[in-house]
N, C-alpha and C. Protein backbone atom coordinates (compact mmCIF):
# COMPACT_ATOMS: atom_id res chain seq x y z
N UNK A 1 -62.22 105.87 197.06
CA UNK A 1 -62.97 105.44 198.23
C UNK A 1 -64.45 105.81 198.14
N UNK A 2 -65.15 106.13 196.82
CA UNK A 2 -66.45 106.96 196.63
C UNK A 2 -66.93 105.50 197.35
N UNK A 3 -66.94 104.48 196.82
CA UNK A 3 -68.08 103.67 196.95
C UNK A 3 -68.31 103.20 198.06
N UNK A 4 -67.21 103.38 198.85
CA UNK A 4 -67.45 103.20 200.25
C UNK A 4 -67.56 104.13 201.04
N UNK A 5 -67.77 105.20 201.05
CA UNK A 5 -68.50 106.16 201.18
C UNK A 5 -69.62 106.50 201.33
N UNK A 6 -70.08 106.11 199.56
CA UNK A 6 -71.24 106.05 199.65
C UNK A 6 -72.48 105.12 200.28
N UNK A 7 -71.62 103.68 200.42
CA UNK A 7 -72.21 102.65 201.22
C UNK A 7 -72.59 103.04 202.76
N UNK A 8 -71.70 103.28 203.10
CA UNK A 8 -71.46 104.04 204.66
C UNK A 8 -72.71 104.85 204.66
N UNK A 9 -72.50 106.01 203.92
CA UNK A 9 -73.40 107.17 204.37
C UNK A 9 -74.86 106.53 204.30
N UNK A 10 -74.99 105.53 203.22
CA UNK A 10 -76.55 105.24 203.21
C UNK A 10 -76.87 104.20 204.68
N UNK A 11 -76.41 103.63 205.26
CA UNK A 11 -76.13 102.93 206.35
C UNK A 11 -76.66 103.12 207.41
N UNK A 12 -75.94 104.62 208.16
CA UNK A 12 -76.05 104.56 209.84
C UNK A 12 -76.72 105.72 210.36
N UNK A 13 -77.23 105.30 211.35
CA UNK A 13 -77.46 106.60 212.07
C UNK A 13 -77.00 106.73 213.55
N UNK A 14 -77.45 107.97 214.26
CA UNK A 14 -76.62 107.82 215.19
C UNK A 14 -76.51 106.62 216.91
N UNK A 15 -75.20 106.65 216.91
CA UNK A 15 -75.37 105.61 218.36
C UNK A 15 -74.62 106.08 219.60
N UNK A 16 -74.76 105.49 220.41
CA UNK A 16 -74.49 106.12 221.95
C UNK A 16 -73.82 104.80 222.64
N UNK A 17 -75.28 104.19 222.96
CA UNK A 17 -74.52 102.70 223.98
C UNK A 17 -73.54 102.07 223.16
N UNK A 18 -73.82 101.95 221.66
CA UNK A 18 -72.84 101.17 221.61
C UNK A 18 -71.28 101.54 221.33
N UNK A 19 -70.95 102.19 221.59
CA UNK A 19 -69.62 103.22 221.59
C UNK A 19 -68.69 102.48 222.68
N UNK A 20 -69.38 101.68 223.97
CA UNK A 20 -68.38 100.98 224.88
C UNK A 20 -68.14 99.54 224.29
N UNK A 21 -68.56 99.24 223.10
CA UNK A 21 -69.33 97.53 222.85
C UNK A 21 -67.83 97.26 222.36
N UNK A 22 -67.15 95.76 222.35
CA UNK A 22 -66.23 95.51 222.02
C UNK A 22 -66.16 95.21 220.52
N UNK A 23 -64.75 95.08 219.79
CA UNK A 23 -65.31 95.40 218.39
C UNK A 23 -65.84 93.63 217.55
N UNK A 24 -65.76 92.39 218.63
CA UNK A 24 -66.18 91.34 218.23
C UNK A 24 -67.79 91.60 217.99
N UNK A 25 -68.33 92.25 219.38
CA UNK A 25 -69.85 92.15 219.56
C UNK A 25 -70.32 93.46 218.70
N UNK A 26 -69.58 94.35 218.31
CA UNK A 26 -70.03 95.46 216.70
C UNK A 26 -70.18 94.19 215.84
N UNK A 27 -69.12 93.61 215.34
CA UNK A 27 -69.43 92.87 214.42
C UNK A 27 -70.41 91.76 214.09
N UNK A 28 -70.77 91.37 215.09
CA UNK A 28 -71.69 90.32 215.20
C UNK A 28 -73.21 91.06 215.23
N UNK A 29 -73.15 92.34 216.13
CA UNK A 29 -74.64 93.70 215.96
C UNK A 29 -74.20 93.69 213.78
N UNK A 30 -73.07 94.02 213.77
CA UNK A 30 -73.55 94.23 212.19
C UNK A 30 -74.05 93.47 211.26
N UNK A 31 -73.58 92.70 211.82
CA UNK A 31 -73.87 91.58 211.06
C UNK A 31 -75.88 90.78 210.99
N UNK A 32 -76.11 91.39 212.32
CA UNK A 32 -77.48 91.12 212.29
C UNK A 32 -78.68 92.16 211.79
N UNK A 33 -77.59 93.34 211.51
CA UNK A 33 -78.46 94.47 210.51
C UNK A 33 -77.99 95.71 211.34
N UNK A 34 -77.36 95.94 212.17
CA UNK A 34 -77.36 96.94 212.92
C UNK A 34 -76.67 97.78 212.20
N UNK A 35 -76.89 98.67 211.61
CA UNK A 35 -75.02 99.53 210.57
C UNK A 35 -74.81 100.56 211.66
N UNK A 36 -75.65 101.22 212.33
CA UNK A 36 -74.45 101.72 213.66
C UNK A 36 -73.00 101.36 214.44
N UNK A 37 -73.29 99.86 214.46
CA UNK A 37 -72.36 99.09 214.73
C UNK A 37 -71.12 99.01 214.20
N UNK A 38 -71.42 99.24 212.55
CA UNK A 38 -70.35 98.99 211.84
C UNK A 38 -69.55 100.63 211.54
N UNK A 39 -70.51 101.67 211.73
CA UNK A 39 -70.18 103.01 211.83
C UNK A 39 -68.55 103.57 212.60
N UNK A 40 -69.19 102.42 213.72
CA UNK A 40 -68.14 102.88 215.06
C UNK A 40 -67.09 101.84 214.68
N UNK A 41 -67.08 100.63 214.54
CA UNK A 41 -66.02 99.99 213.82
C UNK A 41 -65.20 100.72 212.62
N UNK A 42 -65.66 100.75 211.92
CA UNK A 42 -64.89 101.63 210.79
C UNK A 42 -64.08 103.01 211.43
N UNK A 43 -65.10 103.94 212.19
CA UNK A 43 -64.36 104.79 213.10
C UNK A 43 -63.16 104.36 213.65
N UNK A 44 -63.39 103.39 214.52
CA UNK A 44 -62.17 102.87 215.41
C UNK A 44 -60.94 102.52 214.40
N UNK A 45 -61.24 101.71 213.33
CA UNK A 45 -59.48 101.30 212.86
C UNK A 45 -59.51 102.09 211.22
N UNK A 46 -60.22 103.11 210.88
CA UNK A 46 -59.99 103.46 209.51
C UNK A 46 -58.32 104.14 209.29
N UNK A 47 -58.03 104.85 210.57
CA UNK A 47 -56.85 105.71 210.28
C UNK A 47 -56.11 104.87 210.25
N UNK A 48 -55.26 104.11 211.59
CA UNK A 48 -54.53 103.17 211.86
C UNK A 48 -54.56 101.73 210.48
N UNK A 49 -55.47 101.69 210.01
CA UNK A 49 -55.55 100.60 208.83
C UNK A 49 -55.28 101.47 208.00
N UNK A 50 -55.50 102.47 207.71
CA UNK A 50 -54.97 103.12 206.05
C UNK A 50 -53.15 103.27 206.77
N UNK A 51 -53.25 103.53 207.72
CA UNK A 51 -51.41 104.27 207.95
C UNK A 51 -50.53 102.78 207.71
N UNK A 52 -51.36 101.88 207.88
CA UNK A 52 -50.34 100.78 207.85
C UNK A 52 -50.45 100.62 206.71
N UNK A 53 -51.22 100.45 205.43
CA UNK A 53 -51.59 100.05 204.15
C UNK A 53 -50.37 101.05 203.82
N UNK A 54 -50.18 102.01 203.86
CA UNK A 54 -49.82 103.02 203.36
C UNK A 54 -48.13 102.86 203.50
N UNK A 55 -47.74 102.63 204.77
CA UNK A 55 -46.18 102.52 205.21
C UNK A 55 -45.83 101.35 204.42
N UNK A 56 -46.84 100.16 204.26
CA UNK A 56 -46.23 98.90 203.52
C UNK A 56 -46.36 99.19 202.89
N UNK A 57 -46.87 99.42 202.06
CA UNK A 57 -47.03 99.71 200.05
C UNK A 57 -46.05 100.61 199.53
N UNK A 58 -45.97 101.56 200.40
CA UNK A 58 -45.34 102.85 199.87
C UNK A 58 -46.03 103.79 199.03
N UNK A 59 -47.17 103.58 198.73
CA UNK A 59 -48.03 104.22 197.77
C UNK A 59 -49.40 104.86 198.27
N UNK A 60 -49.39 105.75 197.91
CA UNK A 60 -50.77 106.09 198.58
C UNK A 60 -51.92 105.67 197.55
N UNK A 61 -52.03 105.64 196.27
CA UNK A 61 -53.02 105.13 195.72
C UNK A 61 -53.35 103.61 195.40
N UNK A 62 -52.21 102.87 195.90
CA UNK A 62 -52.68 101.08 196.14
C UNK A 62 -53.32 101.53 198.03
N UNK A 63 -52.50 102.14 198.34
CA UNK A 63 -52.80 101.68 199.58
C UNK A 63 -54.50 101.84 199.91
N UNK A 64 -54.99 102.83 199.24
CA UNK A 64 -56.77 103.74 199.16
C UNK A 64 -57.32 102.42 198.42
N UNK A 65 -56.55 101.88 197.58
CA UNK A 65 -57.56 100.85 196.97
C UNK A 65 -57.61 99.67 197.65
N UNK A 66 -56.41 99.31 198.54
CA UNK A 66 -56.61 98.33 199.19
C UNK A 66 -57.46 98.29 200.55
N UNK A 67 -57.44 99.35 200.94
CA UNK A 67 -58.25 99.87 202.05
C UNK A 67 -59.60 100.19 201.77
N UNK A 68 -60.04 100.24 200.95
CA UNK A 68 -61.13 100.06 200.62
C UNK A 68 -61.33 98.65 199.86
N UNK A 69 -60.78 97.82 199.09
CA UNK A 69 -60.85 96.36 199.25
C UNK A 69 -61.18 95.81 200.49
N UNK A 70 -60.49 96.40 201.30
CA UNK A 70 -60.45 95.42 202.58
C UNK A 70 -61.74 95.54 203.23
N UNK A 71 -62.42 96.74 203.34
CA UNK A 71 -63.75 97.17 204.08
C UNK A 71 -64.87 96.20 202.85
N UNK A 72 -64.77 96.46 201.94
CA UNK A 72 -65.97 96.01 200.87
C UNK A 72 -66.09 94.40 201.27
N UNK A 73 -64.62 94.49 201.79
CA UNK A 73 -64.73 92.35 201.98
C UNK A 73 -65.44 91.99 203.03
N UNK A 74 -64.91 93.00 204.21
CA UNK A 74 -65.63 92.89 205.68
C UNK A 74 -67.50 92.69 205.41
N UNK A 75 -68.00 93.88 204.50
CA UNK A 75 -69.25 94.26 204.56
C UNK A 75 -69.84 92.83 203.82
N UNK A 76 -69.03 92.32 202.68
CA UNK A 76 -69.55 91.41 201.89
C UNK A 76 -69.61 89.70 202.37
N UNK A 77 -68.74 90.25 203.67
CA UNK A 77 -68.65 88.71 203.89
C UNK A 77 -69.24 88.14 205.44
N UNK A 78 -70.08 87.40 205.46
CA UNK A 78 -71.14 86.76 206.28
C UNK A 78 -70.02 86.00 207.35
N UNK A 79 -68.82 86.20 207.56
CA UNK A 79 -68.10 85.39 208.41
C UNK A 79 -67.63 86.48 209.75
N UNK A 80 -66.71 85.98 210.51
CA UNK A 80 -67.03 86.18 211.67
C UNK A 80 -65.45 85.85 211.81
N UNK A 81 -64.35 86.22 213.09
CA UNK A 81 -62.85 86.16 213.52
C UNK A 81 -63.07 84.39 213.90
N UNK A 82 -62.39 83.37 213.73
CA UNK A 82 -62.37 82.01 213.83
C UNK A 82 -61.50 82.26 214.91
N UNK A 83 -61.83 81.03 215.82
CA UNK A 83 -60.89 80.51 217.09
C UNK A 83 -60.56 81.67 217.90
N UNK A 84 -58.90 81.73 218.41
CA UNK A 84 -58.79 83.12 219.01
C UNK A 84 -58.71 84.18 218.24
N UNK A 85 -58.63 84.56 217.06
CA UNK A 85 -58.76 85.40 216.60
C UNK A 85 -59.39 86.65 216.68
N UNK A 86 -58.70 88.29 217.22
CA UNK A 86 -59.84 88.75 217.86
C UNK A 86 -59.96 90.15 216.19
N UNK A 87 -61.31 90.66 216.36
CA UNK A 87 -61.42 91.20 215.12
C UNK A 87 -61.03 92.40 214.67
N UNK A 88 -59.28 92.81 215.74
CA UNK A 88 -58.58 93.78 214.83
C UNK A 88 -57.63 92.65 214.31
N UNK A 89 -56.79 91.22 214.61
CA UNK A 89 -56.31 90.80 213.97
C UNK A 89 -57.09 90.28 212.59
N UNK A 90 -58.01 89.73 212.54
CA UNK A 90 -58.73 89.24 211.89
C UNK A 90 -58.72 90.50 210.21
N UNK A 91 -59.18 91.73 210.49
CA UNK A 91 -59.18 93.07 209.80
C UNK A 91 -57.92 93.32 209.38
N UNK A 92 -56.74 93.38 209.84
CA UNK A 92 -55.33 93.78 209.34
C UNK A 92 -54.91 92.10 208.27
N UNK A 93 -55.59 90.82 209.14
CA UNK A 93 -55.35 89.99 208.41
C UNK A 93 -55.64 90.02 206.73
N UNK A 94 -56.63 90.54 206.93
CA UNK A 94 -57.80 91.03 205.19
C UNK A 94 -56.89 91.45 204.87
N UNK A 95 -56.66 93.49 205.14
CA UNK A 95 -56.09 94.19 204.58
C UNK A 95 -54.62 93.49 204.09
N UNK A 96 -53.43 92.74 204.73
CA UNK A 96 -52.33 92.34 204.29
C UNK A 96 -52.83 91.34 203.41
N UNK A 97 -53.38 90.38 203.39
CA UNK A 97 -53.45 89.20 202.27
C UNK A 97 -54.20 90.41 201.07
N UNK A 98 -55.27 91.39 200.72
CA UNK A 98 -55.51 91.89 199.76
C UNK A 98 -54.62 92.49 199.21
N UNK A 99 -53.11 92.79 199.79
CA UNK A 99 -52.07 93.41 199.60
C UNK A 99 -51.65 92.83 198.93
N UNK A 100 -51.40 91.31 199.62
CA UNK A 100 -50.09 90.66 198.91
C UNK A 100 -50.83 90.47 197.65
N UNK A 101 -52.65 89.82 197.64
CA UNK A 101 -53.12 89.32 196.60
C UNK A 101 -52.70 90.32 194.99
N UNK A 102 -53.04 91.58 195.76
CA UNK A 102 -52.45 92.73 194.70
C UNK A 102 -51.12 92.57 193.75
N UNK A 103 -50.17 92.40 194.90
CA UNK A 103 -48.96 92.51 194.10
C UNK A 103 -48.95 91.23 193.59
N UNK A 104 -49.36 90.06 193.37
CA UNK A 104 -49.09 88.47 192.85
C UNK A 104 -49.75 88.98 191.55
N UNK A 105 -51.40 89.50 191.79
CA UNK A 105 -51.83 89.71 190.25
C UNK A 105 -51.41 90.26 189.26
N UNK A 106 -50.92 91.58 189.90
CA UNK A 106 -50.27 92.64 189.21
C UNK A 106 -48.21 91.70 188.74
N UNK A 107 -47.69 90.96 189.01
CA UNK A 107 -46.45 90.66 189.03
C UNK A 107 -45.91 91.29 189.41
N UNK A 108 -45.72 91.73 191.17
CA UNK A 108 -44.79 92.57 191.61
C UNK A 108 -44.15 91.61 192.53
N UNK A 109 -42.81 91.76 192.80
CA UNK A 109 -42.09 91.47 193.67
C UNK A 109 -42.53 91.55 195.45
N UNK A 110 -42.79 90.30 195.98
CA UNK A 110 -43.56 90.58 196.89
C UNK A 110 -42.39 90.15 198.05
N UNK A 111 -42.21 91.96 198.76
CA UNK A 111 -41.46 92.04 199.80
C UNK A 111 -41.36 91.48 201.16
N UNK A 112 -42.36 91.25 201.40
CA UNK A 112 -43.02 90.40 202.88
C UNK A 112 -42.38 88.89 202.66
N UNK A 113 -42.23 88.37 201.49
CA UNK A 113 -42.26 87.08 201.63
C UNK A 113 -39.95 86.90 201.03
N UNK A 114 -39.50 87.78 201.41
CA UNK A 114 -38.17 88.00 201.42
C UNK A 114 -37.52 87.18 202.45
N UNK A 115 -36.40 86.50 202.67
CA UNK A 115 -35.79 86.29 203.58
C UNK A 115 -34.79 87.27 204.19
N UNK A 116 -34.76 87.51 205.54
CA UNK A 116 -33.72 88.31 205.96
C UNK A 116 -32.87 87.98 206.98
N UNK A 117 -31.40 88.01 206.90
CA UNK A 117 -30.62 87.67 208.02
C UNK A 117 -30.55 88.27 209.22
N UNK A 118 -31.48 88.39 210.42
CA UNK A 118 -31.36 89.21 211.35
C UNK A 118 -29.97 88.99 211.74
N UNK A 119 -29.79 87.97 211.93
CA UNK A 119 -28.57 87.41 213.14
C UNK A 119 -27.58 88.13 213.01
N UNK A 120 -27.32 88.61 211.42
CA UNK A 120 -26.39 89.48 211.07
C UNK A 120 -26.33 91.39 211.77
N UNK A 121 -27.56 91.25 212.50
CA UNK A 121 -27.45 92.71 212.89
C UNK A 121 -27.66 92.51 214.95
N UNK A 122 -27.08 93.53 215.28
CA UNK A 122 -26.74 93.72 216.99
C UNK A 122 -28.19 93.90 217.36
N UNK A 123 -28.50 93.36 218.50
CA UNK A 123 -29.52 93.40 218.79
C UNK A 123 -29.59 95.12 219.59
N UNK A 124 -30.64 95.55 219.10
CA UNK A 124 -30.86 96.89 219.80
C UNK A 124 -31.91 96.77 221.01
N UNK A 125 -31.80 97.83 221.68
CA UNK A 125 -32.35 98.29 222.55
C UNK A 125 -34.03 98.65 223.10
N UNK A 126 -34.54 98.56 223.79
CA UNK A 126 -36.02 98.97 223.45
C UNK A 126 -36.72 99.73 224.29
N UNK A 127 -35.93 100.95 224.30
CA UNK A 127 -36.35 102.08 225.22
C UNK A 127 -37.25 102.49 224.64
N UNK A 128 -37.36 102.97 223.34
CA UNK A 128 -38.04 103.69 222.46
C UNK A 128 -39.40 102.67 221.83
N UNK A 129 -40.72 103.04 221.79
CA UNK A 129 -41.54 102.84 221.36
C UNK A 129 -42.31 103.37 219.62
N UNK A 130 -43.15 101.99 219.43
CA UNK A 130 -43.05 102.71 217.78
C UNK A 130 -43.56 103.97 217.84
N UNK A 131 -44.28 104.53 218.95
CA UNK A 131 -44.79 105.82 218.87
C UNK A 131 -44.46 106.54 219.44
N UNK A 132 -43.24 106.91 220.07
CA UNK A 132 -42.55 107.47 220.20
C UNK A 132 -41.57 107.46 219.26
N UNK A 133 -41.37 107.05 218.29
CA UNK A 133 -40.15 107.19 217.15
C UNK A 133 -41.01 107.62 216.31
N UNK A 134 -42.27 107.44 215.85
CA UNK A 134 -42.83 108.12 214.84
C UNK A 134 -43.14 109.55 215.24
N UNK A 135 -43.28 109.95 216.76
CA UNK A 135 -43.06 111.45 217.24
C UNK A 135 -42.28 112.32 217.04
N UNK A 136 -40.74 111.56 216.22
CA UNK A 136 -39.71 112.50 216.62
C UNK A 136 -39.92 112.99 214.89
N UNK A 137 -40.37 112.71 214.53
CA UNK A 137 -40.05 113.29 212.70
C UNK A 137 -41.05 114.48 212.48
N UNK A 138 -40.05 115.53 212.02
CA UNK A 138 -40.81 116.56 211.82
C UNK A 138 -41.54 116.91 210.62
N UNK A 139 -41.45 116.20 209.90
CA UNK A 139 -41.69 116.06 208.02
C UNK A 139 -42.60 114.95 207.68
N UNK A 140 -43.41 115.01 207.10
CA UNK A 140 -44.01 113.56 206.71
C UNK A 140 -43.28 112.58 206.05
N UNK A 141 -42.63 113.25 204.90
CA UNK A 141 -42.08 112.41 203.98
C UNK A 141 -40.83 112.21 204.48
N UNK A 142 -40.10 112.97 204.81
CA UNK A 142 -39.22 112.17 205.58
C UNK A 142 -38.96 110.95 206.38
N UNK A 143 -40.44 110.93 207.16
CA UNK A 143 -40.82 109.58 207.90
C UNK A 143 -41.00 108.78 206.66
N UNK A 144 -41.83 108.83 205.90
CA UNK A 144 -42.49 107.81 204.94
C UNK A 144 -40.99 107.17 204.65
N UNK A 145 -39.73 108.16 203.92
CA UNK A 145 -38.56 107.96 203.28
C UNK A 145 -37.74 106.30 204.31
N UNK A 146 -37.85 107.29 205.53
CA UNK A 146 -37.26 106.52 207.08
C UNK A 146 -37.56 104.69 206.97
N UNK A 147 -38.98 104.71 206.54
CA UNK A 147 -39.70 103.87 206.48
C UNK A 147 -39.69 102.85 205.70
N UNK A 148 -39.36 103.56 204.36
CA UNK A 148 -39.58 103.16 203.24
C UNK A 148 -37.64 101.96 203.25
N UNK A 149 -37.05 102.84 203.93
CA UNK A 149 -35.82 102.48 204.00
C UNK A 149 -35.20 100.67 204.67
N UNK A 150 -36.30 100.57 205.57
CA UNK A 150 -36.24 99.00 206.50
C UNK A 150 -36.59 98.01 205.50
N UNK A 151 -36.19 97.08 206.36
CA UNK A 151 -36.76 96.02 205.55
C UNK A 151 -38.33 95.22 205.36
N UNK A 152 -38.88 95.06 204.39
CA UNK A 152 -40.34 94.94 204.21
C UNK A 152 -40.56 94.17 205.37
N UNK A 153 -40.04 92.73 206.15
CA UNK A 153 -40.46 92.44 206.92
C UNK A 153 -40.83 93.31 208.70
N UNK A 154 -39.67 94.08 208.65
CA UNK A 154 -39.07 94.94 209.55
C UNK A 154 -40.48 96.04 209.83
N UNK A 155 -40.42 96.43 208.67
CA UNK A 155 -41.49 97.52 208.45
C UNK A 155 -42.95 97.34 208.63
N UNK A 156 -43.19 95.93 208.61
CA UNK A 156 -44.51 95.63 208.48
C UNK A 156 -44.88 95.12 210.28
N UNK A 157 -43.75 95.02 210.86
CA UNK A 157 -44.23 94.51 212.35
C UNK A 157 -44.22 96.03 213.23
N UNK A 158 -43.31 96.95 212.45
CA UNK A 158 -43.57 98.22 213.23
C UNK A 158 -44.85 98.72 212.50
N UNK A 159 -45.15 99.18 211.95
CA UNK A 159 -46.44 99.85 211.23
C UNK A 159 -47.36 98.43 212.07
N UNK A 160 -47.41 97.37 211.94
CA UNK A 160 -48.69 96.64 212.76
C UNK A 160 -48.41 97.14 214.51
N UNK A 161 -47.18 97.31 214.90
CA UNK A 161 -47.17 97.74 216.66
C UNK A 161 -47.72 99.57 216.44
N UNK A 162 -47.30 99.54 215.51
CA UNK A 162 -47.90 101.31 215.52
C UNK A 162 -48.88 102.15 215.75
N UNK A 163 -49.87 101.74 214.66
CA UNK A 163 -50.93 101.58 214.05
C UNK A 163 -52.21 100.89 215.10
N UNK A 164 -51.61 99.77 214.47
CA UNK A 164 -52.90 98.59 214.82
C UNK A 164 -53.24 98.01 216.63
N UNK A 165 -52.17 98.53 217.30
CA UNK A 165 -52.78 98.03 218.64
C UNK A 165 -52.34 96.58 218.84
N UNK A 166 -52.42 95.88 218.14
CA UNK A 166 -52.13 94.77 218.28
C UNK A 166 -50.34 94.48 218.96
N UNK A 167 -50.85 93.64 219.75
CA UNK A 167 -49.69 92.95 220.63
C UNK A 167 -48.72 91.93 220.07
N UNK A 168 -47.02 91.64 220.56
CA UNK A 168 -46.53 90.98 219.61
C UNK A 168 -47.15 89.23 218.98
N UNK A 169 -47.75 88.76 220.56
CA UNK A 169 -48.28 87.26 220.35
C UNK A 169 -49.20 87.54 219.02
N UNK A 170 -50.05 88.67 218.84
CA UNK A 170 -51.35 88.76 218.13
C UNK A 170 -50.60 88.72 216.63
N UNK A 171 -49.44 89.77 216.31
CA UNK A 171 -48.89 89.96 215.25
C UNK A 171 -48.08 89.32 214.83
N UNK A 172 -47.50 88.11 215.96
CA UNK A 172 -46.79 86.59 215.36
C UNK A 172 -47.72 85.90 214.80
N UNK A 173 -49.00 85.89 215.31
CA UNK A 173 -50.33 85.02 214.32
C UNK A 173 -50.78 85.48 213.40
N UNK A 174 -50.83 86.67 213.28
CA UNK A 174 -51.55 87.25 212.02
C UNK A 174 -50.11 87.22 210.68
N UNK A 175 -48.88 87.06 210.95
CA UNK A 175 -47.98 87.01 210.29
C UNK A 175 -47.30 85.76 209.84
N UNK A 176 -47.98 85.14 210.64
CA UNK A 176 -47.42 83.69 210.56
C UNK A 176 -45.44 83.33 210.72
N UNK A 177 -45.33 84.22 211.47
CA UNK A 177 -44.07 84.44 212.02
C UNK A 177 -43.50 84.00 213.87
N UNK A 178 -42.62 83.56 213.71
CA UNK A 178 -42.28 82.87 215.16
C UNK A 178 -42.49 84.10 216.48
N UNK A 179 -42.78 84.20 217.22
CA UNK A 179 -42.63 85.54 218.17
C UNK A 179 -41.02 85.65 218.37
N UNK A 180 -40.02 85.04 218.59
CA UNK A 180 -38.98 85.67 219.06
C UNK A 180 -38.08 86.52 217.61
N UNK A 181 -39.20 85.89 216.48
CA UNK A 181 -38.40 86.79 215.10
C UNK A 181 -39.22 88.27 215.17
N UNK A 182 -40.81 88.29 215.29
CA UNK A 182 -41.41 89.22 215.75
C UNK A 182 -40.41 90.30 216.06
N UNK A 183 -40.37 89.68 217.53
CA UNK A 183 -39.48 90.71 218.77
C UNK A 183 -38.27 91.35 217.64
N UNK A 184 -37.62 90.70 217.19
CA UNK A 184 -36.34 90.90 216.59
C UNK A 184 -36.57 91.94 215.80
N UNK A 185 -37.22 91.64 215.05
CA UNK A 185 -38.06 92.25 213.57
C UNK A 185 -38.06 94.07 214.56
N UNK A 186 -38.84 94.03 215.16
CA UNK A 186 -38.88 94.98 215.93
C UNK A 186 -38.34 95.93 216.31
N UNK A 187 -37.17 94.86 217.09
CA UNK A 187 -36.06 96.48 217.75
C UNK A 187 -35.36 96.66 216.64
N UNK A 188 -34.88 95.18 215.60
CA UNK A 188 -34.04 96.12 214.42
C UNK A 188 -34.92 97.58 213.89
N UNK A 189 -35.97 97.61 213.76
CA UNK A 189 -36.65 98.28 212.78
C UNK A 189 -36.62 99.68 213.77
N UNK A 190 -36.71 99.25 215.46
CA UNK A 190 -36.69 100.66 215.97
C UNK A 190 -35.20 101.14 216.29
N UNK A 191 -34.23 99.94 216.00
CA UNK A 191 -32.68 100.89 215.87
C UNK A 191 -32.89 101.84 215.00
N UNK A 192 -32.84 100.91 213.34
CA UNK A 192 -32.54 101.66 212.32
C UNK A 192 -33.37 103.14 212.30
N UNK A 193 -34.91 103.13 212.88
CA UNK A 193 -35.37 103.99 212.31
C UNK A 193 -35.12 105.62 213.41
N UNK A 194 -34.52 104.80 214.88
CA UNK A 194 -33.96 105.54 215.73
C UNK A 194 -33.19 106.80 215.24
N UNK A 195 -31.76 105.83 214.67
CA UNK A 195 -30.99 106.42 213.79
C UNK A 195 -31.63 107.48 212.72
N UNK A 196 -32.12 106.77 212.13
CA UNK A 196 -32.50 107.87 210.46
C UNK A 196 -33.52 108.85 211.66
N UNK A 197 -34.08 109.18 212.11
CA UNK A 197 -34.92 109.94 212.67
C UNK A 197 -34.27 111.09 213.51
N UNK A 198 -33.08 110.82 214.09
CA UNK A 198 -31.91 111.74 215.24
C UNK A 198 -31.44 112.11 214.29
N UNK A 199 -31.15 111.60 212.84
CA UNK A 199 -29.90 112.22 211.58
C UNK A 199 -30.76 113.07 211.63
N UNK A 200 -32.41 112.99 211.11
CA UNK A 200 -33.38 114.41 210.81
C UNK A 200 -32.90 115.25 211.46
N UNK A 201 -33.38 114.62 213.01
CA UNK A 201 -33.41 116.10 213.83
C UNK A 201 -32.34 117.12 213.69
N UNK A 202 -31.14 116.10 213.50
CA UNK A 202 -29.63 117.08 214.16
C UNK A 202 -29.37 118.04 212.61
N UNK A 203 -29.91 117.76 211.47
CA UNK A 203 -30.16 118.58 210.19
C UNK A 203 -30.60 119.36 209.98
């Protein structure tokens, strides 16, 4: 991540007003030279965008490179969120297509684009929130393991409800997935991970 780093640091200095600014109108201030703008953007989704890079990949050193792919694209590219698109979908959109682009170059088996039989599993419950299930694990890797365990599609709509803020309508578009598979995608992922997470505790 040096080079983005180092881009950054040569960049910004400090800001105040714009700390309430929404993150369309950062981008559009950055875009007209402002790098404060882009300071507080990067602030706002660096964690939440690496945690999701990270839960999908499974790797922590694709995930650093893709996460920093994904920022170098933002900075390099003169465009702007199209239609409704608002610019955390727009940003997770980057980061997942540099993902998939990754694994196509490299010849990896690309998990996202799997078919899976929900119908075959009981529909669960949805008391529990993704952040509240990622609360209950006392271990990191254990979670990562938990995680690692769902299915790539499964995994990738909880880590986007997790993480990213984004709402299910937002993460049926950025996925190009129906919303009522969304939803589905969902509670399976917060049964299963219900389960593996209560096995922790009671261990």
């Amino acid at each position: 991540m040096s080079r983005l780093k180092g881009f950054i640091s040569q960049l910004f200095a400090p800001a105040s007003s714009l700390e309430a600014s929404s993150h369309e109108s950062l981008l559009a201030r950055y875009r007209e030279g402002d790098g404060a703008a882009f300071e507080i953007l990067y602030a706002r989704h660096r964690q939440g965008l690496y945690r999701f890079l990270l839960g999908l990949s499974g790797r922590a050193e694709l995930a650093e490179e893709v996460y920093q792919e994904t920022w170098l694209s933002l900075i390099r590219s003169g465009s702007q969120p199209q239609g409704r698109a608002t610019f955390r979908t727009w940003l997770y959109q980057i980061a997942r297509n540099r993902l998939i682009d990754h694994w196509r170059k490299h010849g990896v088996h690309q998990p996202l684009h799997d078919s899976y039989d929900e119908q075959a599993h009981a529909l669960a419950d949805e008391t529990a929130d993704p952040e509240q299930l990622l609360s209950l694990s006392r271990d990191s890797q254990r979670l990562d393991a938990a995680l690692q365990a769902l299915p790539a599609d499964q995994r990738e709509v909880f880590l986007l409800r997790a993480y990213s803020d984004l709402d299910l309508p937002q993460i049926a578009t950025l996925t190009e997935t129906p919303l009522e598979t969304v939803k589905s995608r969902l509670r399976y992922a917060q049964q299963k991970l219900r389960r593996l997470l209560a096995e922790e505790v009671l261990t």
